[in-house]
Protein backbone atom coordinates (compact mmCIF):
# COMPACT_ATOMS: atom_id res chain seq x y z
CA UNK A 1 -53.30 54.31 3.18
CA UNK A 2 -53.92 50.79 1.60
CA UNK A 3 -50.78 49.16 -0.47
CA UNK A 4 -52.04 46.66 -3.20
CA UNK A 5 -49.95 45.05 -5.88
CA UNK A 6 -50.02 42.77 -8.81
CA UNK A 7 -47.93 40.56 -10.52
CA UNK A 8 -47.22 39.85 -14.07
CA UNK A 9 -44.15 37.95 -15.79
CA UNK A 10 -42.34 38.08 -19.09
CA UNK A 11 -39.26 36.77 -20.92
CA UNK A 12 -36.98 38.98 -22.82
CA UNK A 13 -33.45 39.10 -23.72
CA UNK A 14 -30.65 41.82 -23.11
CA UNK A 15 -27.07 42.46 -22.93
CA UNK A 16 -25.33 44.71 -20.78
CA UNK A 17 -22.46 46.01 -23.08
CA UNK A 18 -20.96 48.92 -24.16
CA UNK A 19 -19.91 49.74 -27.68
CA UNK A 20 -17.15 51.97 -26.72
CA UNK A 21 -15.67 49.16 -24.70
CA UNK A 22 -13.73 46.41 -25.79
CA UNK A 23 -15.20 42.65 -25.49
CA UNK A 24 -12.41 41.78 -22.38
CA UNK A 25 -13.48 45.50 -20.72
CA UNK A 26 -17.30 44.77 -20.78
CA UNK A 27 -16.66 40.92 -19.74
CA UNK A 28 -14.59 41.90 -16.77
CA UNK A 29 -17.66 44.64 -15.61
CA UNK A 30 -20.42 42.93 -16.79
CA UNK A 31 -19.69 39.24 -16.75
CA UNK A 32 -21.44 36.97 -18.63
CA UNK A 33 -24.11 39.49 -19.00
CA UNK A 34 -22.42 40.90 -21.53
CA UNK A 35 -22.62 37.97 -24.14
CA UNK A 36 -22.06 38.72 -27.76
CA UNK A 37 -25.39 36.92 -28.53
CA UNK A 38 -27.27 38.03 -25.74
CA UNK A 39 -29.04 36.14 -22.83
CA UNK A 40 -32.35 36.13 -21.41
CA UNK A 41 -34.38 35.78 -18.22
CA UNK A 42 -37.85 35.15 -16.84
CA UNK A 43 -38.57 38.06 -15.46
CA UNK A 44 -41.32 39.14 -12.43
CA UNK A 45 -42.96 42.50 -12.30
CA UNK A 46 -44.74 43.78 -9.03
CA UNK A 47 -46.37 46.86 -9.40
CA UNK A 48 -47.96 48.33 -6.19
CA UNK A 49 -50.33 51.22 -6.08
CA UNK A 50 -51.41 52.99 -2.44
CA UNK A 51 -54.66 54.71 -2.07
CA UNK A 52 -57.45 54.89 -0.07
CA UNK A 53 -60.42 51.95 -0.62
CA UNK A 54 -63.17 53.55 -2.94
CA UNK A 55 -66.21 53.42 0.23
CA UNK A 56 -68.67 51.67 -2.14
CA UNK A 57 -66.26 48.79 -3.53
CA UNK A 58 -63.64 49.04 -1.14
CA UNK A 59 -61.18 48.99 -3.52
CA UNK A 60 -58.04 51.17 -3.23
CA UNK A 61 -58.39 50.22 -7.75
CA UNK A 62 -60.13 47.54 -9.44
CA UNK A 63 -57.06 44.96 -9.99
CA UNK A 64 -58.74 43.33 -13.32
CA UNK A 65 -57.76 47.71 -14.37
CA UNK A 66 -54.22 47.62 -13.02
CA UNK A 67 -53.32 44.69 -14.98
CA UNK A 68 -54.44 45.93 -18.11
CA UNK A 69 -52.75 48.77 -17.74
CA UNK A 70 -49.61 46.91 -16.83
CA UNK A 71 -49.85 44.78 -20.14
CA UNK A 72 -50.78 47.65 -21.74
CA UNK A 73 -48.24 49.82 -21.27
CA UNK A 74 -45.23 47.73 -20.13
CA UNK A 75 -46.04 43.49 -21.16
CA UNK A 76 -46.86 43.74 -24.55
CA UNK A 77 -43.71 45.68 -25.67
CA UNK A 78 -41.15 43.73 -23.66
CA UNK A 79 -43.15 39.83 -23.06
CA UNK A 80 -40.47 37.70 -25.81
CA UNK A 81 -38.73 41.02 -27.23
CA UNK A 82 -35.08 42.11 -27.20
CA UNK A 83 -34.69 45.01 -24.18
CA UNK A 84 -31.95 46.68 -26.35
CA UNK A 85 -33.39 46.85 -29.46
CA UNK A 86 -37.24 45.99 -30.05
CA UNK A 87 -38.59 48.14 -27.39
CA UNK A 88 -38.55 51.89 -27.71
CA UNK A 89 -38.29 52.91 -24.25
CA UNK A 90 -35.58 50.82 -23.24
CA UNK A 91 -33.29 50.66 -26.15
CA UNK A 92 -31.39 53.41 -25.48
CA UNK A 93 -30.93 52.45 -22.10
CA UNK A 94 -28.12 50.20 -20.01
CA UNK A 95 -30.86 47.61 -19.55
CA UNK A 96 -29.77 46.81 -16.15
CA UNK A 97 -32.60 45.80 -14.09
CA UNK A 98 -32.43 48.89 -12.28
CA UNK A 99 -32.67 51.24 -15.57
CA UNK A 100 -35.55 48.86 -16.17
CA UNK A 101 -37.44 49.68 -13.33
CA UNK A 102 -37.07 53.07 -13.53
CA UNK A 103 -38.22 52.85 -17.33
CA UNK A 104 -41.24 50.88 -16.49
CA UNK A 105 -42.14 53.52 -13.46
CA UNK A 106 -42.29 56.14 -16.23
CA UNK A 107 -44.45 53.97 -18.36
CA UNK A 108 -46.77 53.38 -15.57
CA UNK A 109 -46.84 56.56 -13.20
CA UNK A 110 -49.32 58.67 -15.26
CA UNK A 111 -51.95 55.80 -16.18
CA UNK A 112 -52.17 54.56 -12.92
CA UNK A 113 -53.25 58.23 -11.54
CA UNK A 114 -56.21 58.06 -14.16
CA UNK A 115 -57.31 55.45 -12.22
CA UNK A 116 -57.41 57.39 -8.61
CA UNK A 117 -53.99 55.20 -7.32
CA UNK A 118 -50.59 56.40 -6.80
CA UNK A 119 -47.99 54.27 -8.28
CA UNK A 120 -45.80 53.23 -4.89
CA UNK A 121 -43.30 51.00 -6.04
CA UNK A 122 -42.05 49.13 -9.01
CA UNK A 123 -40.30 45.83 -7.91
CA UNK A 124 -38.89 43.85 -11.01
CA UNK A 125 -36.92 40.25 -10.27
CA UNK A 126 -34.22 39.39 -12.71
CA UNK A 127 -33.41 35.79 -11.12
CA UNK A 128 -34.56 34.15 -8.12
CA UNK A 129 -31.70 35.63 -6.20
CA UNK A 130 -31.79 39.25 -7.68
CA UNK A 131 -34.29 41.95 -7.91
CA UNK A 132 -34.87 46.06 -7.61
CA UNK A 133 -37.17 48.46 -6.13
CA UNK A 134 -37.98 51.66 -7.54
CA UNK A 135 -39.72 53.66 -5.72
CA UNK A 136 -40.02 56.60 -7.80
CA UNK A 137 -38.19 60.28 -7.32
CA UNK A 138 -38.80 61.32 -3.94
């Protein structure tokens, strides 16, 4: 089993509030994160698929593929958008990095299987110090 990823990046804003809670409540669990006005990051997406190389091209998937799918189905709705409220499958969410992971697993999963790969892992960084793994429901 061959492991191959790619890498794409895009900028979006979020906050990690809830409405329920009061302004000192969600400051004292969420930190700064939880800014009235929102904050953004920079973030880095690594999606890796595992397969077996194709005999003829000897690619597990053609790459040029993946990341048109990523873009596709994950870039394009998120790439200079707000997380919480321009992007239907993650407003609804806590847009914690984790949740967003997970949400971009479920955008990916199914297209990447049309083209012969299994989606292994979703890594997303939030900052140069943070990032998640999702490795799907096992």
């Amino acid at each position: 089993m061959v492991h191959i990823t790619r890498r794409e990046r895009f900028s979006a804003a979020h906050k990690l509030s809830k409405a329920e809670w009061s302004e000192a409540k969600n400051y004292e669990t969420f930190g700064k994160c939880s800014n009235p006005n929102w904050h953004g990051h920079n973030y880095v997406l690594w999606v890796t698929v595992k397969g077996k190389p194709e005999p003829s091209t000897g690619f597990v998937v053609d790459l040029s593929a993946l990341g048109d799918i990523i873009k596709e189905k994950v870039i394009k709705h998120v790439d200079h958008k707000n997380l919480n409220v321009d992007v239907s499958f993650t407003k609804d969410l806590m847009t914690s990095t984790e949740n967003l992971a997970i949400a971009f697993w479920n955008q990916l999963e199914k297209p990447i299987a049309e083209l012969g790969a299994q989606l292994h892992s979703v890594k997303l960084q939030e900052t140069e110090n943070n990032h998640v793994e999702y490795f799907g429901e096992k």
